[in-house]
C-alpha atoms as a PDB file:
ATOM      1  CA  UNK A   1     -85.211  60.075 191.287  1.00  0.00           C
ATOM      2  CA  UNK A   2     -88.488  61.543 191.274  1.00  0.00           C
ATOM      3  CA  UNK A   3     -90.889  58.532 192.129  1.00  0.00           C
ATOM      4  CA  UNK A   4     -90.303  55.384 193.689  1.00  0.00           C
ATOM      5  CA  UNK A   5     -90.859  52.829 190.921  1.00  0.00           C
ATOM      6  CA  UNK A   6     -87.674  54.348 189.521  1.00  0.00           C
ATOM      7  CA  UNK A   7     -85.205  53.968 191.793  1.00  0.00           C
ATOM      8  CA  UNK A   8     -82.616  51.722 191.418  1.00  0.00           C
ATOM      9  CA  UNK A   9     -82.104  48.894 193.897  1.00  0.00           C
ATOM     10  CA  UNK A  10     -79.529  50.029 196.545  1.00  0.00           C
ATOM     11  CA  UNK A  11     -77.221  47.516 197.482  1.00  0.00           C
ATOM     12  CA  UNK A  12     -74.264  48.737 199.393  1.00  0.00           C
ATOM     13  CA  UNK A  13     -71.340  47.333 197.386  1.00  0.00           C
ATOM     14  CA  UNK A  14     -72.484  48.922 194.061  1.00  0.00           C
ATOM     15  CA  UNK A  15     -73.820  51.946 195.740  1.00  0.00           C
ATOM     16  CA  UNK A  16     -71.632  53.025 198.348  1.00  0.00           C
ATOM     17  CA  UNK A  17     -73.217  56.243 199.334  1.00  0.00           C
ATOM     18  CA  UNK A  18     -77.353  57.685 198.631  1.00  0.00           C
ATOM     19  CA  UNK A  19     -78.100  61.078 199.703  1.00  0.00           C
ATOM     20  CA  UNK A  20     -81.896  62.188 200.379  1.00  0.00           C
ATOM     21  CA  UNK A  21     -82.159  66.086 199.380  1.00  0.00           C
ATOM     22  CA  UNK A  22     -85.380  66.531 201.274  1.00  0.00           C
ATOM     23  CA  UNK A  23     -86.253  64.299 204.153  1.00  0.00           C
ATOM     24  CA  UNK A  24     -89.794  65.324 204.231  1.00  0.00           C
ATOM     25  CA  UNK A  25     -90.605  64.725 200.516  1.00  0.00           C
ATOM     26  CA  UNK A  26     -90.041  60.794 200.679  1.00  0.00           C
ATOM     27  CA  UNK A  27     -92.432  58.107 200.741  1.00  0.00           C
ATOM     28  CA  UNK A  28     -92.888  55.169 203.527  1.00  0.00           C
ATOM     29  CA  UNK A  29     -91.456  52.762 201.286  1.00  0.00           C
ATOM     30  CA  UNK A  30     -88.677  54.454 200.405  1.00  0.00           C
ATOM     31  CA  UNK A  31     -87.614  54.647 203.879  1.00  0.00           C
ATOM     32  CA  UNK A  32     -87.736  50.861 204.761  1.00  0.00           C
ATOM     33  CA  UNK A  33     -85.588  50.318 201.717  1.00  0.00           C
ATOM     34  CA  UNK A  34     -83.400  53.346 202.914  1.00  0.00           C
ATOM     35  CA  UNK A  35     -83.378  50.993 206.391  1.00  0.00           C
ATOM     36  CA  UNK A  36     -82.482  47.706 205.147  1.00  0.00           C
ATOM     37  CA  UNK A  37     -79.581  49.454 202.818  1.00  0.00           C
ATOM     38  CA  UNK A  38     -77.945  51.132 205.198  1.00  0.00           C
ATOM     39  CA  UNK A  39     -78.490  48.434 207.852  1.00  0.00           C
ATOM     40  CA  UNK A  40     -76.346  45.823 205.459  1.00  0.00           C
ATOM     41  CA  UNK A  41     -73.794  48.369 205.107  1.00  0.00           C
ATOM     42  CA  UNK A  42     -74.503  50.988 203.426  1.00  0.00           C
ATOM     43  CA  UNK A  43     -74.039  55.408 203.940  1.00  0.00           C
ATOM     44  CA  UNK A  44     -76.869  57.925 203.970  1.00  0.00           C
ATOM     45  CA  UNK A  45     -76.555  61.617 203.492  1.00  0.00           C
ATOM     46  CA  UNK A  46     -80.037  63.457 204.470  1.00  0.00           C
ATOM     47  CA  UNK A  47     -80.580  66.949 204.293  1.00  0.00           C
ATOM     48  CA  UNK A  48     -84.036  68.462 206.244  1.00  0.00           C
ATOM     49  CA  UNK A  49     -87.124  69.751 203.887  1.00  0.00           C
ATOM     50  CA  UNK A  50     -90.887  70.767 203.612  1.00  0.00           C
ATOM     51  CA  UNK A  51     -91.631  67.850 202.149  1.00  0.00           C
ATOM     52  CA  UNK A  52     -95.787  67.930 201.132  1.00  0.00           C
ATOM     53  CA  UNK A  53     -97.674  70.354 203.519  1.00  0.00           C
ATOM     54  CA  UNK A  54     -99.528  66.998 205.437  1.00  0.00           C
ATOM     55  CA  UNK A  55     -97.489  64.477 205.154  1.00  0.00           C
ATOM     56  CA  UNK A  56     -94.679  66.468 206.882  1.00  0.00           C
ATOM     57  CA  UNK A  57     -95.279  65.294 210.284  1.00  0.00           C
ATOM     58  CA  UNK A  58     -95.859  61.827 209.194  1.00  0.00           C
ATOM     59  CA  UNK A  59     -92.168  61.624 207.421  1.00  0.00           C
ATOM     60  CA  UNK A  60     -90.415  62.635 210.539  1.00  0.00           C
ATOM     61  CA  UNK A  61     -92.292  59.962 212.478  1.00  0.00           C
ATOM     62  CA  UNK A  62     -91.211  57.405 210.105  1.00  0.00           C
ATOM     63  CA  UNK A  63     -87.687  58.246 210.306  1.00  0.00           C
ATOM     64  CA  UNK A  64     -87.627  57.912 213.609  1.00  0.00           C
ATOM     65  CA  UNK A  65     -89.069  54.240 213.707  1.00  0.00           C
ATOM     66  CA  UNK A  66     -87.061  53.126 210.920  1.00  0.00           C
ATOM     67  CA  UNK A  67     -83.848  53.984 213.044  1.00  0.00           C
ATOM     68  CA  UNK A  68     -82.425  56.156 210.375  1.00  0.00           C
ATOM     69  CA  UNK A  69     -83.403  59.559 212.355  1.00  0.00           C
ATOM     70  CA  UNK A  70     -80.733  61.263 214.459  1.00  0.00           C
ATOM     71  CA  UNK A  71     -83.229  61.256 217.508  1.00  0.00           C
ATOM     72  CA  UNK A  72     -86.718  62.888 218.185  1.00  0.00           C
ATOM     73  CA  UNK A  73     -87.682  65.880 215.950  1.00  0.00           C
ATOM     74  CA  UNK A  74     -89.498  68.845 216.598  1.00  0.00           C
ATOM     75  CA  UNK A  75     -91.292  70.923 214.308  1.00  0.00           C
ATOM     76  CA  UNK A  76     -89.103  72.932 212.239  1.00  0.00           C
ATOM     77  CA  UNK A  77     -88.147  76.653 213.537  1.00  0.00           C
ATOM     78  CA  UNK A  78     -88.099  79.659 211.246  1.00  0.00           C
ATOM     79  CA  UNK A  79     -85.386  82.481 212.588  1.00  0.00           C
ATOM     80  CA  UNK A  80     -87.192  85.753 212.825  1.00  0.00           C
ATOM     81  CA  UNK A  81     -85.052  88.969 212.103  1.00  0.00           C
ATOM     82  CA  UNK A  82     -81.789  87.037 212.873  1.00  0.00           C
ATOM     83  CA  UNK A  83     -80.701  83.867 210.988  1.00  0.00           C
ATOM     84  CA  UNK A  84     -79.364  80.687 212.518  1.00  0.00           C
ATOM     85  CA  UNK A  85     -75.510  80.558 212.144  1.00  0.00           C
ATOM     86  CA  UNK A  86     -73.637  77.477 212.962  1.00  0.00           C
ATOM     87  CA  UNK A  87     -71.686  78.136 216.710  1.00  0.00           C
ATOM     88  CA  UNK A  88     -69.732  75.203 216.957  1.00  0.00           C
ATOM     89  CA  UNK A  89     -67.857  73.087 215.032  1.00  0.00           C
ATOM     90  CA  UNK A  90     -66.218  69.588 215.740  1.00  0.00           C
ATOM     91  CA  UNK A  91     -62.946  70.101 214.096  1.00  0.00           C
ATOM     92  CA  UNK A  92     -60.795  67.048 215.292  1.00  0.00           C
ATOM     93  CA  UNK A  93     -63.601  65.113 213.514  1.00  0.00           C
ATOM     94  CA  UNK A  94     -62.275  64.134 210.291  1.00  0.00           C
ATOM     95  CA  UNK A  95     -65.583  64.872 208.469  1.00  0.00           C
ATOM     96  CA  UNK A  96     -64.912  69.122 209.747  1.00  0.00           C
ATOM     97  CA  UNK A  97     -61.107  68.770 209.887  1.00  0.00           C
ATOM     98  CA  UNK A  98     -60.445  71.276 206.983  1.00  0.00           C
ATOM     99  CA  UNK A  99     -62.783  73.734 208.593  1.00  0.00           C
ATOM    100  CA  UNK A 100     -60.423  73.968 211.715  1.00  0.00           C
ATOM    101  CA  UNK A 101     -59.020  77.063 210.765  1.00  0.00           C
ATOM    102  CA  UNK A 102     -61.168  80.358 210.142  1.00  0.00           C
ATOM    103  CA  UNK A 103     -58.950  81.805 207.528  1.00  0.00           C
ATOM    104  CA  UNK A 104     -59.473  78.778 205.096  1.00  0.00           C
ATOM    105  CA  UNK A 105     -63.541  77.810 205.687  1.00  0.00           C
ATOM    106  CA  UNK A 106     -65.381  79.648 208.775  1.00  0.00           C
ATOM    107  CA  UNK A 107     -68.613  77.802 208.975  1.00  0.00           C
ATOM    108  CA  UNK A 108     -70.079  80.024 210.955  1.00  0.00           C
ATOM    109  CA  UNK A 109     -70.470  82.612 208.216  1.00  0.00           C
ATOM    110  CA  UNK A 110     -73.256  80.170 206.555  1.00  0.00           C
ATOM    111  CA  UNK A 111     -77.057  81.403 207.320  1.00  0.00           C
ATOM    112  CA  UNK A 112     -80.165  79.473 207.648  1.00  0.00           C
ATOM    113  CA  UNK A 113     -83.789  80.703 207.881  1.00  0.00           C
ATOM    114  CA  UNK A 114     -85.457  77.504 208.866  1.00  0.00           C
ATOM    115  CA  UNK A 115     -83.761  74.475 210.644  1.00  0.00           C
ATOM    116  CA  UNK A 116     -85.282  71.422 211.981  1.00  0.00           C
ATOM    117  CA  UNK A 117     -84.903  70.660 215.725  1.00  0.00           C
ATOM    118  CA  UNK A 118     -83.739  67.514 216.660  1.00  0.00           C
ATOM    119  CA  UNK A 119     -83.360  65.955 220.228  1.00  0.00           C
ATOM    120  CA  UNK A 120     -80.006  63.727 219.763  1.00  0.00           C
ATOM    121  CA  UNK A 121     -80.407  60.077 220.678  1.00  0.00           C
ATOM    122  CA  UNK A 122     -77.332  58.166 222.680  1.00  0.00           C
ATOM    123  CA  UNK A 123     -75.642  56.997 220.188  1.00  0.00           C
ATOM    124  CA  UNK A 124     -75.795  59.510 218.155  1.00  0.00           C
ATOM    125  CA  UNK A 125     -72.517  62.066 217.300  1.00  0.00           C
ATOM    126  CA  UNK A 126     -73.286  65.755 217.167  1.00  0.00           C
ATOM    127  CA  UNK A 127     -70.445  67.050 215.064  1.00  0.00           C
ATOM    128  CA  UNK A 128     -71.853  70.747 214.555  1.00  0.00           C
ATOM    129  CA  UNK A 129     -74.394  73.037 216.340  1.00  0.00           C
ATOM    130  CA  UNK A 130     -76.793  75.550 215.309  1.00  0.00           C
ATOM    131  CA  UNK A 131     -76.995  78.536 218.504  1.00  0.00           C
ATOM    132  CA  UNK A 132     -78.748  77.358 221.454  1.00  0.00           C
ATOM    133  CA  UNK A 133     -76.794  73.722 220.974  1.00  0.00           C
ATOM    134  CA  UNK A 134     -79.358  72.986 218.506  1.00  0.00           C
ATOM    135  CA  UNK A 135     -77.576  70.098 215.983  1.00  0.00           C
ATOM    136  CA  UNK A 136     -76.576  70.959 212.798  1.00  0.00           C
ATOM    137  CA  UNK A 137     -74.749  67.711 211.753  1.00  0.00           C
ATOM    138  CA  UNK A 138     -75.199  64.600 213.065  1.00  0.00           C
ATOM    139  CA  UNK A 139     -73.809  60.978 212.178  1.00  0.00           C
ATOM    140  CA  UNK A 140     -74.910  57.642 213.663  1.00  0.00           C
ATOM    141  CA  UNK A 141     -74.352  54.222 213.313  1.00  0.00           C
ATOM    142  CA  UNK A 142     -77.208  51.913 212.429  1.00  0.00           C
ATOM    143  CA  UNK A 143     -76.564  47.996 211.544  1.00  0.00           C
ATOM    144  CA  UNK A 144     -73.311  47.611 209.527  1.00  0.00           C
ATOM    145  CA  UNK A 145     -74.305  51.471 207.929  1.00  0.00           C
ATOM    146  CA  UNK A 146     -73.371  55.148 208.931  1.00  0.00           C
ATOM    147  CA  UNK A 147     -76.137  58.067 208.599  1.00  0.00           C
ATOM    148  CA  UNK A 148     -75.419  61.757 208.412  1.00  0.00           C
ATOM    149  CA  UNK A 149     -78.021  64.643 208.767  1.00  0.00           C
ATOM    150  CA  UNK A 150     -77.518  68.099 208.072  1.00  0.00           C
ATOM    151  CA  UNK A 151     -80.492  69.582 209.991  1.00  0.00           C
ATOM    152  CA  UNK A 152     -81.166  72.253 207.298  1.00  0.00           C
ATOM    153  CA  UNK A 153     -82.187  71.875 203.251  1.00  0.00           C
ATOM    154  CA  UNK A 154     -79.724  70.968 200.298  1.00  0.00           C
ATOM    155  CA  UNK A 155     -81.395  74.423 198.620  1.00  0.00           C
ATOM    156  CA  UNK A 156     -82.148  78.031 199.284  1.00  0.00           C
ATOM    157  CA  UNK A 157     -85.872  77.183 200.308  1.00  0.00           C
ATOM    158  CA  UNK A 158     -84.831  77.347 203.965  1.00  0.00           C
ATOM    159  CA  UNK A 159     -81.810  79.636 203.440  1.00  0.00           C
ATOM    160  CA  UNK A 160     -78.716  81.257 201.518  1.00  0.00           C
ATOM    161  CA  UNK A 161     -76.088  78.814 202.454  1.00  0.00           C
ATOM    162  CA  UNK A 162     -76.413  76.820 199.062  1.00  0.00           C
ATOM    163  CA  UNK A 163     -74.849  80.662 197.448  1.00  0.00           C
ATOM    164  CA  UNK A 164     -72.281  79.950 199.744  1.00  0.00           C
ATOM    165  CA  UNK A 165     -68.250  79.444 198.247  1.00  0.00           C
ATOM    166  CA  UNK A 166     -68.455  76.891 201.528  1.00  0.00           C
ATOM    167  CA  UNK A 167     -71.605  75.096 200.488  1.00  0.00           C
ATOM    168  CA  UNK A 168     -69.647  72.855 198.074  1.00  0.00           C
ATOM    169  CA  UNK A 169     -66.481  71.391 200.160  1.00  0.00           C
ATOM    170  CA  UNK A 170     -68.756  71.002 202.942  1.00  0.00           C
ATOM    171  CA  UNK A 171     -70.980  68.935 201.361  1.00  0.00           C
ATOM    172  CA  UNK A 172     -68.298  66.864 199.471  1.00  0.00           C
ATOM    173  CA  UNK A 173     -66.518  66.748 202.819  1.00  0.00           C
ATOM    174  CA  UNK A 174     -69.529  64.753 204.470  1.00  0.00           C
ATOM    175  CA  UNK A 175     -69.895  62.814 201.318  1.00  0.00           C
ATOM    176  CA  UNK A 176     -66.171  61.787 201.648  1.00  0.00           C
ATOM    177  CA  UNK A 177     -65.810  61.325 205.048  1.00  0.00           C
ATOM    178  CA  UNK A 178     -68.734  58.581 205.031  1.00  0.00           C
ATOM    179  CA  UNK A 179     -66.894  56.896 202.292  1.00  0.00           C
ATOM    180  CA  UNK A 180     -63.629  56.685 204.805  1.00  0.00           C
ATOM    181  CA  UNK A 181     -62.196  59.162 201.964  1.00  0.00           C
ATOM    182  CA  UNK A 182     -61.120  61.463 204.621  1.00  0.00           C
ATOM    183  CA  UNK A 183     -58.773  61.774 207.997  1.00  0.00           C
ATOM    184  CA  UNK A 184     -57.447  58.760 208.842  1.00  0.00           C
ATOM    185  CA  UNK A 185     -59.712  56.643 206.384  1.00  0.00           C
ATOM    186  CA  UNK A 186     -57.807  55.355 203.053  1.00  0.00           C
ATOM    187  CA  UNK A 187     -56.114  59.148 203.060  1.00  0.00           C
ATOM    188  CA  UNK A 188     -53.882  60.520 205.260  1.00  0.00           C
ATOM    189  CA  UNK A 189     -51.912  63.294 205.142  1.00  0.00           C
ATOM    190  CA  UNK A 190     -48.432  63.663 207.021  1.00  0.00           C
ATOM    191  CA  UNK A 191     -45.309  65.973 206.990  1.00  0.00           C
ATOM    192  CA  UNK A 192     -41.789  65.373 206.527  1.00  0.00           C
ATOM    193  CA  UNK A 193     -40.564  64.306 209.964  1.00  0.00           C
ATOM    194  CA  UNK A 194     -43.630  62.396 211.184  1.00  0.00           C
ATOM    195  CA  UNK A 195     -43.522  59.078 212.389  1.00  0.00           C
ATOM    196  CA  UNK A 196     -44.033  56.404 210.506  1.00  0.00           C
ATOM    197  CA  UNK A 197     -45.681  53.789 213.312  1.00  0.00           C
ATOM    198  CA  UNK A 198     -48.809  53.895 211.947  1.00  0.00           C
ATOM    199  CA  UNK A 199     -47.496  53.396 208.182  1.00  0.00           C
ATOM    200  CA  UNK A 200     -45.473  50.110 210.083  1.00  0.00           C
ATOM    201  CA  UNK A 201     -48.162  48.810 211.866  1.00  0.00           C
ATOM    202  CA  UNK A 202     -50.262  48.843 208.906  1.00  0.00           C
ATOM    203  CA  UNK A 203     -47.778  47.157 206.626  1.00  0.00           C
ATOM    204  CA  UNK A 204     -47.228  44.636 209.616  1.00  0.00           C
ATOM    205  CA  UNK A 205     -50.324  43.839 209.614  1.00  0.00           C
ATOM    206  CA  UNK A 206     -51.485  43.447 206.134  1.00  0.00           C
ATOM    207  CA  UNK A 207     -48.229  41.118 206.004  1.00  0.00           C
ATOM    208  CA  UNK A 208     -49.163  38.605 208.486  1.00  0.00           C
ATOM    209  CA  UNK A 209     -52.787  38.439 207.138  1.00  0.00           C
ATOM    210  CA  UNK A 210     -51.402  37.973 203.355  1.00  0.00           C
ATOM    211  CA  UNK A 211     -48.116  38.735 202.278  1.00  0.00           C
ATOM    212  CA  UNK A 212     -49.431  39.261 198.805  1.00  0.00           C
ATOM    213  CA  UNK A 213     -51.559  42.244 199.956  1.00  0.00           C
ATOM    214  CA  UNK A 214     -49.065  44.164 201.132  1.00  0.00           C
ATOM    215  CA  UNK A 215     -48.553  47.366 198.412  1.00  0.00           C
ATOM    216  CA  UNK A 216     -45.997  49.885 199.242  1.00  0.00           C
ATOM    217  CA  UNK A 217     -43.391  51.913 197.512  1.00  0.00           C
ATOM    218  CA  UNK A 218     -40.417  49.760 199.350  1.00  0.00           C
ATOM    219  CA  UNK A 219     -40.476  46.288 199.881  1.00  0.00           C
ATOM    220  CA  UNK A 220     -38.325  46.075 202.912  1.00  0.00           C
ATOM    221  CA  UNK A 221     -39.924  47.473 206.495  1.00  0.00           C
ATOM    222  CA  UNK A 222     -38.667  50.975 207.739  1.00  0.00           C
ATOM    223  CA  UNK A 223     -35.442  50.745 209.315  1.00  0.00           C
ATOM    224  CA  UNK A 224     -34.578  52.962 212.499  1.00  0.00           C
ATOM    225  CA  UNK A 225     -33.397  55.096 209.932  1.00  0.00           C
ATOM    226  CA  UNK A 226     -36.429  55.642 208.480  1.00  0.00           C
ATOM    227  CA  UNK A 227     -38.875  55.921 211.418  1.00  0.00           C
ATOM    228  CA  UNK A 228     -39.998  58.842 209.811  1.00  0.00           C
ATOM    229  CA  UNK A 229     -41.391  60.420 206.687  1.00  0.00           C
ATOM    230  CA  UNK A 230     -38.027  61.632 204.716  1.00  0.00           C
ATOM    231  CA  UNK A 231     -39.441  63.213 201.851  1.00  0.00           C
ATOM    232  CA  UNK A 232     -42.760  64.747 200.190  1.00  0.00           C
ATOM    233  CA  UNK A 233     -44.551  62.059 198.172  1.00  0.00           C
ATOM    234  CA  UNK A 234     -46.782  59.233 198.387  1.00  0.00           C
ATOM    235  CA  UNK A 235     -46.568  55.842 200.309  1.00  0.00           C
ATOM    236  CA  UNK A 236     -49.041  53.453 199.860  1.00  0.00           C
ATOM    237  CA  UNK A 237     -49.086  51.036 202.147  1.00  0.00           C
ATOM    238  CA  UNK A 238     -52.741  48.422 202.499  1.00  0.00           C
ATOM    239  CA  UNK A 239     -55.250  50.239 201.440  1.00  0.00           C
ATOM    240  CA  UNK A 240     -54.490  53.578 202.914  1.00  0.00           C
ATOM    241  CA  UNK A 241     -52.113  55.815 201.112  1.00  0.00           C
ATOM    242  CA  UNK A 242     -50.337  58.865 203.022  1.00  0.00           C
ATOM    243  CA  UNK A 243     -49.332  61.853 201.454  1.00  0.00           C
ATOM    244  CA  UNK A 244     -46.542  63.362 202.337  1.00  0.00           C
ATOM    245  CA  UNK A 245     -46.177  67.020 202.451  1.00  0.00           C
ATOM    246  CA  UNK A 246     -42.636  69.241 202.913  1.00  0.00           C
ATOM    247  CA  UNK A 247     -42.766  70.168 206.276  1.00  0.00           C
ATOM    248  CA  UNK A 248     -44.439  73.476 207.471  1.00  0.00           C
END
């Protein structure tokens, strides 16, 4: 949406996710309603930007007194000869799990000509790092809401990373991940031979609170037979539903 009288009103059941494509390009009162969404529950993807030459400055200071920002910016930093690369990369996060292993997503191969500096507050996560442990992707909690930046653009203004085969599944991955699509959110993946606890405890669970909740393939509880995952499939059990893979 190109101008504020156009957007949509964003409540958090209906619109489970909204994703800002250029933080500096955004008006003042598009940020409080940004605030009060994601502070009744909602998730916010927000990718750095030029915004409007003036106003630049102004944007970033808004962010950071709505809550929304990641921590204290700086101005943004343009590479020289060299491009940033992404060093590090939280891979037991479930947001960067699939980018644990080089051979199937290396991260690091993505270049950026401009990022935007950000001093991390407390409570905020630092998932991924530019060199110099400068974040690259950040999530925090704010009210009943989750926020994610990724302290570079969506586009090629500040770099080639959008040309990317990576630029895709990364971005869906942070997209997914904030909608508990991911990990150990509604989707979990397991091998033949894992144990089933968690599968039991959830089932447990969703029995005491209301026996009529409980979905699953069987209607009995796992026996000590079947402590484990026996076969590749699915098992849905609440509302998370494990996927069971033949074993590696």
């Amino acid at each position: 949406y190109l101008f504020d009288d156009r957007l949509p009103e964003m409540d958090h059941e209906r619109t489970p996710l909204v994703a800002v494509t250029d933080s500096g390009s955004i008006s003042a009162q598009s940020i409080q309603r940004l605030e009060n969404y994601v502070t009744a529950g909602g998730r916010l993807m927000v990718f750095a930007g030029d915004g409007n030459g003036d106003s630049r400055r102004g944007t970033r200071d808004l962010w950071q007194q709505s809550g929304l920002a990641p921590g204290k910016f700086g101005n943004p930093i343009r590479s020289g000869a060299m491009p940033f690369q992404i060093a590090s990369v939280n891979t037991d996060h479930s947001m960067l799990l699939p980018f644990g292993d080089p051979q199937q997503g290396d991260l690091g191969r993505l270049s950026f000509n401009q990022i935007l500096p950000v001093q991390a507050a407390k409570q905020t996560h630092v998932l991924a790092t530019f060199e110099q442990n400068r974040p690259a992707l950040t999530r925090h909690a704010m009210g009943q809401g989750q926020v994610v930046w990724f302290l570079s653009s969506a586009d090629a203004s500040w770099g080639t990373w959008p040309t990317s085969p990576l630029y895709l599944p990364l971005v869906h991955q942070i997209a997914a991940d904030l909608l508990g699509l991911t990990g150990e959110g509604r989707i979990r993946f397991r091998s033949v031979g894992d144990e089933r606890q968690e599968a039991s405890v959830i089932a447990m669970e969703t029995e005491a609170a209301d026996s009529a909740a409980l979905r699953t393939v069987s209607t009995r509880m796992p026996e000590s037979a079947e402590l484990r995952f026996g076969r590749p499939g699915f098992e849905q059990l609440s509302d998370a539903l494990f996927v069971v893979n033949a074993a590696s």
